[in-house]
PDB file of N, CA and C in Angstrom:
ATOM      1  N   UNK A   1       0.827  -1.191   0.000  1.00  0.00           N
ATOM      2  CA  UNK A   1       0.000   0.000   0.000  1.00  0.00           C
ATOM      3  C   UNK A   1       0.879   1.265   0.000  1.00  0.00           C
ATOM      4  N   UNK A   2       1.982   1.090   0.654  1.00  0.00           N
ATOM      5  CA  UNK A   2       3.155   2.174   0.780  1.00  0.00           C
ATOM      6  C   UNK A   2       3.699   2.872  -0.525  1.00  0.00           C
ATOM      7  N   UNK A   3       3.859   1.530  -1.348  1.00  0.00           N
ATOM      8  CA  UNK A   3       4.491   2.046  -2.697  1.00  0.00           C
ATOM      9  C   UNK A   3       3.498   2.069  -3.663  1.00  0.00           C
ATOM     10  N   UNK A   4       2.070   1.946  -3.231  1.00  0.00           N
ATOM     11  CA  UNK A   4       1.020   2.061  -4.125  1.00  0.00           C
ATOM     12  C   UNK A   4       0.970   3.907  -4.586  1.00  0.00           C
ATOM     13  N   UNK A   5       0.982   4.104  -2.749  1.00  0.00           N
ATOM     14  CA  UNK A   5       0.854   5.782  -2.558  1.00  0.00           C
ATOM     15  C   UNK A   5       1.862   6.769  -3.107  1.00  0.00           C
ATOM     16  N   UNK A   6       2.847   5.990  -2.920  1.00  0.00           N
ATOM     17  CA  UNK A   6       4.546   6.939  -3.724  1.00  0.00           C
ATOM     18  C   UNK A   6       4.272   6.736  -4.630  1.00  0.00           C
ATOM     19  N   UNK A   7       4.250   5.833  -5.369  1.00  0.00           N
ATOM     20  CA  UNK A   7       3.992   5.618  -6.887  1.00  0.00           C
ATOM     21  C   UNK A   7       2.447   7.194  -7.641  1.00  0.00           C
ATOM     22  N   UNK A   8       1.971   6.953  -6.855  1.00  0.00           N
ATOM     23  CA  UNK A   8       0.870   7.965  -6.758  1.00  0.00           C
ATOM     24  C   UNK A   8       1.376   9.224  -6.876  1.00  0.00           C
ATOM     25  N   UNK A   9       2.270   9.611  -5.810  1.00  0.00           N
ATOM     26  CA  UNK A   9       2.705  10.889  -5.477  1.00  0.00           C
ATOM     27  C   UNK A   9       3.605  11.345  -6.770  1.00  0.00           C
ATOM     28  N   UNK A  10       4.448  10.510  -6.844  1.00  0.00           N
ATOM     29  CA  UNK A  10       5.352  10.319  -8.103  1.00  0.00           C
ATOM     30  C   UNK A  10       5.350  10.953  -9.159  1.00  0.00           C
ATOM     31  N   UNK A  11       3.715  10.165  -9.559  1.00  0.00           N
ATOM     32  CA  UNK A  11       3.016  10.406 -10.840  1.00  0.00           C
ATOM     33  C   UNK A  11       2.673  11.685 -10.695  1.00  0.00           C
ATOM     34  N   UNK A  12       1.437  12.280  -9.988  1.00  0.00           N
ATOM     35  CA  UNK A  12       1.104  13.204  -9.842  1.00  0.00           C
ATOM     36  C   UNK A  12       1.089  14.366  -9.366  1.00  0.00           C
ATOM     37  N   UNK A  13       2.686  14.410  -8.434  1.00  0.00           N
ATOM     38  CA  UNK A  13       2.997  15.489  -8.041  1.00  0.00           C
ATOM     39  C   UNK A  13       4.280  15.698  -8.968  1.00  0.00           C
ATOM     40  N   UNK A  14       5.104  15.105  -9.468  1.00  0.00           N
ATOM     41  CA  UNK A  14       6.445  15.524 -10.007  1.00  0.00           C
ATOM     42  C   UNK A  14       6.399  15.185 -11.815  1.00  0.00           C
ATOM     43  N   UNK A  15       6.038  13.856 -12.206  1.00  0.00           N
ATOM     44  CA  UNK A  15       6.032  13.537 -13.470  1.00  0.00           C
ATOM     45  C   UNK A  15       5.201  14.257 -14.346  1.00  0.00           C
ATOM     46  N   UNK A  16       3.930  14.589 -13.878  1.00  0.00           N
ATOM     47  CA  UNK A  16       2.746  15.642 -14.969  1.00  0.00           C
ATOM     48  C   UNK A  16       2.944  16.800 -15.018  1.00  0.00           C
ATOM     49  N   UNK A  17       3.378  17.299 -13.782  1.00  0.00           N
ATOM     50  CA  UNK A  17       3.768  18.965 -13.431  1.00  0.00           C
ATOM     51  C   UNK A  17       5.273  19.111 -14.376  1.00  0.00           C
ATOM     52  N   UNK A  18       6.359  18.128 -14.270  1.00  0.00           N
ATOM     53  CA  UNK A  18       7.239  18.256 -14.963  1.00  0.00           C
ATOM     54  C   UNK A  18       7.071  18.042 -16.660  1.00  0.00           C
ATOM     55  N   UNK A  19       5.926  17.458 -17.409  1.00  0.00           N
ATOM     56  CA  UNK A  19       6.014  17.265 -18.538  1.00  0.00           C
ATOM     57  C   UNK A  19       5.313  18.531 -19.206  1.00  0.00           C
ATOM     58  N   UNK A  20       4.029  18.871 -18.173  1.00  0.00           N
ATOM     59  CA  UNK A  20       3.120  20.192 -18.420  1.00  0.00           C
ATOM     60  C   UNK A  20       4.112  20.952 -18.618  1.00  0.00           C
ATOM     61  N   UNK A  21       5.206  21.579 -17.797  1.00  0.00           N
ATOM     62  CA  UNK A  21       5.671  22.547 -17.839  1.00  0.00           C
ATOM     63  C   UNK A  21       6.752  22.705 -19.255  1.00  0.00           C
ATOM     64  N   UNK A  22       7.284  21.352 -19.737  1.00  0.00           N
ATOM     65  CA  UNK A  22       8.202  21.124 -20.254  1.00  0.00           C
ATOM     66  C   UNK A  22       7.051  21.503 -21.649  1.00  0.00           C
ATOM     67  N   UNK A  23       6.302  21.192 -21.804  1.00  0.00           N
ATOM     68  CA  UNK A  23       5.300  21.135 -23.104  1.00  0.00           C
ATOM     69  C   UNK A  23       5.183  22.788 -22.724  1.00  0.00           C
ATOM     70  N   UNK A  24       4.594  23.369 -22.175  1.00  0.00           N
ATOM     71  CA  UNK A  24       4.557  24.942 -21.887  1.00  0.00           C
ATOM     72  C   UNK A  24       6.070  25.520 -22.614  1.00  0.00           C
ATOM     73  N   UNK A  25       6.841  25.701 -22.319  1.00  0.00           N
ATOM     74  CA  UNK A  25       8.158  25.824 -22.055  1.00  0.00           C
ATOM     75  C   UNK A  25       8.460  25.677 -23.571  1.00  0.00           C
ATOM     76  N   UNK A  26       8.301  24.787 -24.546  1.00  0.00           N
ATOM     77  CA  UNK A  26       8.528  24.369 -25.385  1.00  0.00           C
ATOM     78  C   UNK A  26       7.741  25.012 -26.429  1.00  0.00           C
ATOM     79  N   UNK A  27       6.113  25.365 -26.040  1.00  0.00           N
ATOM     80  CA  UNK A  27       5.267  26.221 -27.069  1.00  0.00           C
ATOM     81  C   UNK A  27       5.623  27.475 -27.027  1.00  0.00           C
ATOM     82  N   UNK A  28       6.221  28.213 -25.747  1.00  0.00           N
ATOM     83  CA  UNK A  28       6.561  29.159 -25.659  1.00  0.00           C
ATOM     84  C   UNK A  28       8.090  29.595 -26.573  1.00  0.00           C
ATOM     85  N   UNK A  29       8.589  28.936 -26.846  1.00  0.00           N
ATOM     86  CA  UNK A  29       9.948  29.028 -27.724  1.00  0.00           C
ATOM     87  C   UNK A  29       9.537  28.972 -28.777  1.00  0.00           C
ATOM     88  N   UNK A  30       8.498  27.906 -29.423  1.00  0.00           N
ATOM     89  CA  UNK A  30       7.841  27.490 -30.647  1.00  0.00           C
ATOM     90  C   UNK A  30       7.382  29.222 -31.449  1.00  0.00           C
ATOM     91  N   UNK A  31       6.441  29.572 -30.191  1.00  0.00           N
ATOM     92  CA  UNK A  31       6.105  31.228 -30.299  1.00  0.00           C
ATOM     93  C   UNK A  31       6.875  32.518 -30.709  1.00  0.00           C
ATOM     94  N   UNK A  32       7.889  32.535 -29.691  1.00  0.00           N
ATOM     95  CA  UNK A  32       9.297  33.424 -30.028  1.00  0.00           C
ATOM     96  C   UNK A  32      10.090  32.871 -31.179  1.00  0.00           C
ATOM     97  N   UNK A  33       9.756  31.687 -31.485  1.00  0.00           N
ATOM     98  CA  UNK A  33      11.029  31.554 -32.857  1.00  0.00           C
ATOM     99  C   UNK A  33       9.987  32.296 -34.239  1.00  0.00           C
ATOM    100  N   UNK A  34       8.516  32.183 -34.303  1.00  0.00           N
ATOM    101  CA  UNK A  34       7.845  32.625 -34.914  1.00  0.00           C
ATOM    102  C   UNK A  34       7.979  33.733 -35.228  1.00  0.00           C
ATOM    103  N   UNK A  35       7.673  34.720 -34.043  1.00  0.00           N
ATOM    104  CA  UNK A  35       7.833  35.737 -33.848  1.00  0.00           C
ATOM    105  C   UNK A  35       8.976  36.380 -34.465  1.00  0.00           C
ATOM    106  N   UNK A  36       9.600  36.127 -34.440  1.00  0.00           N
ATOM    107  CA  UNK A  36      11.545  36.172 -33.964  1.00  0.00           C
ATOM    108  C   UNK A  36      11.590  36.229 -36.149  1.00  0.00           C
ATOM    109  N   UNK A  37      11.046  34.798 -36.357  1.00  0.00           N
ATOM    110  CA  UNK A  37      10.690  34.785 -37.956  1.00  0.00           C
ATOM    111  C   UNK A  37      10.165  35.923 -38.831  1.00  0.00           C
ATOM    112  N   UNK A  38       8.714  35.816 -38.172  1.00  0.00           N
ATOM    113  CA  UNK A  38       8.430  37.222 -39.154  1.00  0.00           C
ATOM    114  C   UNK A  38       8.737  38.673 -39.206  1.00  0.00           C
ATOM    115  N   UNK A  39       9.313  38.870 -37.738  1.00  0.00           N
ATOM    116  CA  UNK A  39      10.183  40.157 -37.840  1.00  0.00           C
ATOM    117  C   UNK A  39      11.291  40.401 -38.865  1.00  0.00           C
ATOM    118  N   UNK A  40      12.150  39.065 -39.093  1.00  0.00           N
ATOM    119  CA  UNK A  40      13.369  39.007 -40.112  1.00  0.00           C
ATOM    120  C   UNK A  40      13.104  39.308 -41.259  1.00  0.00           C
ATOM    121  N   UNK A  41      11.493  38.758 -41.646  1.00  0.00           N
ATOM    122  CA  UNK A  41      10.909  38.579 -42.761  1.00  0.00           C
ATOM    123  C   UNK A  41      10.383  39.878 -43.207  1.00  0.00           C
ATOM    124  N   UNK A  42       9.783  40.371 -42.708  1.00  0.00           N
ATOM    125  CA  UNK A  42       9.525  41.837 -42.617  1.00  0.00           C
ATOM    126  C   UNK A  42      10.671  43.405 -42.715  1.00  0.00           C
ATOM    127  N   UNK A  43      11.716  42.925 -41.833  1.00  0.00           N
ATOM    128  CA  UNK A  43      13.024  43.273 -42.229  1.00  0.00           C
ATOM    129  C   UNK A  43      13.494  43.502 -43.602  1.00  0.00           C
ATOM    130  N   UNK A  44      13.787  41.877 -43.946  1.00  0.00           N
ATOM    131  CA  UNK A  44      14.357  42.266 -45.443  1.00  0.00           C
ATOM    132  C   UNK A  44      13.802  42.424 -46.358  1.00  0.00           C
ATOM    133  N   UNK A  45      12.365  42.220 -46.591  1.00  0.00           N
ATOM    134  CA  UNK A  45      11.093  43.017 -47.317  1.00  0.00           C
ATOM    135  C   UNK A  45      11.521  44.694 -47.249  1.00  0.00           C
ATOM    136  N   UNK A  46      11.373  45.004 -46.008  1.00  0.00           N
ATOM    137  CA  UNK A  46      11.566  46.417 -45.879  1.00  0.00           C
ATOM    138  C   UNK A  46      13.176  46.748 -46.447  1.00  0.00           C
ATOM    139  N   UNK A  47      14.140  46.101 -45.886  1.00  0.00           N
ATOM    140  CA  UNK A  47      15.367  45.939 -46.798  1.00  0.00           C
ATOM    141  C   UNK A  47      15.475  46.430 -48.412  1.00  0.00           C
ATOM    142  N   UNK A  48      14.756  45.160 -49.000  1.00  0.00           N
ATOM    143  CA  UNK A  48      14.990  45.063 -50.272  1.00  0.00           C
ATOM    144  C   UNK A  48      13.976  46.205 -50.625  1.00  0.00           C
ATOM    145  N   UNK A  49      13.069  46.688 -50.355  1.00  0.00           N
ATOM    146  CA  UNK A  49      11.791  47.515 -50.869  1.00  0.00           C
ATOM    147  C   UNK A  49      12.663  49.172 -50.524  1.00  0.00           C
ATOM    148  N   UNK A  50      13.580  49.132 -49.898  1.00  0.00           N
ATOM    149  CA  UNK A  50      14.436  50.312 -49.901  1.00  0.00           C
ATOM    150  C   UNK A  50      15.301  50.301 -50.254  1.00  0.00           C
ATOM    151  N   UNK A  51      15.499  49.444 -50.930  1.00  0.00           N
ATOM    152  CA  UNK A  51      17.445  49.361 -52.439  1.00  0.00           C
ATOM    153  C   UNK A  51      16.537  49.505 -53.466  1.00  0.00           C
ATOM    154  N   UNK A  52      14.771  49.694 -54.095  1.00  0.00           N
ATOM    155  CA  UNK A  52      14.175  50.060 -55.390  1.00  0.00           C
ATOM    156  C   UNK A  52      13.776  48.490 -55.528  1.00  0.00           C
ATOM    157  N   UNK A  53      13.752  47.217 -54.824  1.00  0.00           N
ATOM    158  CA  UNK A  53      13.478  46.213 -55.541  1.00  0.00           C
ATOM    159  C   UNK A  53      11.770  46.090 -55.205  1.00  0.00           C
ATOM    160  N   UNK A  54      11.514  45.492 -55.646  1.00  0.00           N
ATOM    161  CA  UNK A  54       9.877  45.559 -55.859  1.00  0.00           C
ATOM    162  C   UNK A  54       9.592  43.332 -55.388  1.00  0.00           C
ATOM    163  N   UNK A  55       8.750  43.790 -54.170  1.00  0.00           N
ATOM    164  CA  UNK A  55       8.110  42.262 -54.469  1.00  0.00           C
ATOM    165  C   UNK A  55       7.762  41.547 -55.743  1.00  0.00           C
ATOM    166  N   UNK A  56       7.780  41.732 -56.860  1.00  0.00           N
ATOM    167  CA  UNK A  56       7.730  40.918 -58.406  1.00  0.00           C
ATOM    168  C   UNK A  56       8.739  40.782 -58.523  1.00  0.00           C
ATOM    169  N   UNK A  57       9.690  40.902 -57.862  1.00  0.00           N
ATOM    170  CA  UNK A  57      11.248  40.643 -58.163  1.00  0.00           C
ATOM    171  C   UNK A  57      12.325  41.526 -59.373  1.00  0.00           C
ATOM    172  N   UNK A  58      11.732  42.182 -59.168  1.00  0.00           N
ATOM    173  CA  UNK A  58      12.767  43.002 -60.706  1.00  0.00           C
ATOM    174  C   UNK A  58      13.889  43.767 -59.855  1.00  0.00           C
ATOM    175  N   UNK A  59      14.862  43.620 -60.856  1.00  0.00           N
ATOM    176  CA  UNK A  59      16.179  43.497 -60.085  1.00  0.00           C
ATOM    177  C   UNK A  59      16.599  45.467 -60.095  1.00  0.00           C
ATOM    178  N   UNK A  60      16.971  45.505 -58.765  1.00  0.00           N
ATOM    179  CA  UNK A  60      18.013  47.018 -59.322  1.00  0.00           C
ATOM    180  C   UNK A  60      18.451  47.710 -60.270  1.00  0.00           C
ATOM    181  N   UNK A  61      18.331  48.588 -60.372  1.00  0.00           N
ATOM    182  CA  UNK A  61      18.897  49.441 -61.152  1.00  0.00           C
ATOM    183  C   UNK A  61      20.261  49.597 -61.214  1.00  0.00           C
ATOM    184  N   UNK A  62      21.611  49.501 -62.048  1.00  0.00           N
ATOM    185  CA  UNK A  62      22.769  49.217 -61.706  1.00  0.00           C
ATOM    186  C   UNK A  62      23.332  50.821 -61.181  1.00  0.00           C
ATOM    187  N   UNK A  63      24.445  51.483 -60.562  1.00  0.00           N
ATOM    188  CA  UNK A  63      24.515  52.247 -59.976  1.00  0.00           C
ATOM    189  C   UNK A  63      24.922  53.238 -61.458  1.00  0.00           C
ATOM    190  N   UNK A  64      25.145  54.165 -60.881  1.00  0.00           N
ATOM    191  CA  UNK A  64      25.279  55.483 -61.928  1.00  0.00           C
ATOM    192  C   UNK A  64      27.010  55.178 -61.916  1.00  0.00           C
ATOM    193  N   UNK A  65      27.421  55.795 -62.968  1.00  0.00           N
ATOM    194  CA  UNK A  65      29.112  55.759 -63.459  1.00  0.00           C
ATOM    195  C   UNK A  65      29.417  57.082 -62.217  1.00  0.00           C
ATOM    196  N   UNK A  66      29.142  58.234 -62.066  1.00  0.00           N
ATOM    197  CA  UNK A  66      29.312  59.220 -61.472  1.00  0.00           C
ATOM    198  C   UNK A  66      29.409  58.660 -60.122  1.00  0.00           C
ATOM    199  N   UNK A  67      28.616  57.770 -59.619  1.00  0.00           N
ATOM    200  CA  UNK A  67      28.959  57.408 -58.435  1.00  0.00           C
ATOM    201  C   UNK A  67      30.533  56.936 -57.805  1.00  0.00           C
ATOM    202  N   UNK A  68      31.496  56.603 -58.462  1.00  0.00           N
ATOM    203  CA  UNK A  68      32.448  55.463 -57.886  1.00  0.00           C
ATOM    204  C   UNK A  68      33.439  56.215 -58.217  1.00  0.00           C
ATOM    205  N   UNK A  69      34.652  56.399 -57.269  1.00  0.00           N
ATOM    206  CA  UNK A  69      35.787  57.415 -57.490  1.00  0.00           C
ATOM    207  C   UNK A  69      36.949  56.830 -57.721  1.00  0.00           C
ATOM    208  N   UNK A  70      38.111  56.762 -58.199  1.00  0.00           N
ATOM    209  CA  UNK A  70      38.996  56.175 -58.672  1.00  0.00           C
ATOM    210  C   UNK A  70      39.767  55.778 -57.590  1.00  0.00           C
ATOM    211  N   UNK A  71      40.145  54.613 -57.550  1.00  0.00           N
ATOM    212  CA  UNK A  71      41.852  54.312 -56.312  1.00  0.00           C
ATOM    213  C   UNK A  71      42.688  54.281 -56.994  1.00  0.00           C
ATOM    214  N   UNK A  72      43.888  55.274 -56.490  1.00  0.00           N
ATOM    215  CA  UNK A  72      45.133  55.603 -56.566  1.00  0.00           C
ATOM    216  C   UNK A  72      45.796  55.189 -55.081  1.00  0.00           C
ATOM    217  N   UNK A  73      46.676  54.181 -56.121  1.00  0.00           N
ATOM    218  CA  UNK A  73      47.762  53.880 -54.674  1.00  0.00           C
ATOM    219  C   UNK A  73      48.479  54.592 -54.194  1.00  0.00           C
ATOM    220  N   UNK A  74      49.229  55.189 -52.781  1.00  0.00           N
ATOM    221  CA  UNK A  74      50.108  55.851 -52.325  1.00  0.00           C
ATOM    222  C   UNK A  74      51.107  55.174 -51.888  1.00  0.00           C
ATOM    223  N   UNK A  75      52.349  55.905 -52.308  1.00  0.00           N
ATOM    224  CA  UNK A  75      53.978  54.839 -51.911  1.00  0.00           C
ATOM    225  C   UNK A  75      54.419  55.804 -51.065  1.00  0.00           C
TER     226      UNK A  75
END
């Protein structure tokens, strides 16, 4: 009857409370990685939608010649 009751206690004070929490614990990360996802996603949307690229995918415009200044080495 002794180890009927531990066995009892076992179960229902340490093994369910420990798996509940572990399943909690686990949706909660499930959540933040989501989260965590569509922020990135949103990011480089906003990224790319501010270099001129367009969700249909059409590529950049290549830069202007006027832009880029010559290197000259110094000795």
């Amino acid at each position: 009857m002794f180890f009927a009751w531990l066995l009892y206690k076992l179960v229902f004070e340490f093994i369910i409370p420990v798996y509940r929490s572990t399943k909690a614990v686990r949706k909660q990360m499930n959540d933040i990685q989501q989260h965590m996802r569509q922020q990135y996603e949103e990011q480089q949307s906003a990224h790319n939608y501010g270099q001129g690229q367009s969700s249909q995918g059409q590529a950049p415009k290549p830069p202007k010649r006027d832009d880029y200044i010559d290197f000259e080495e110094i000795k």
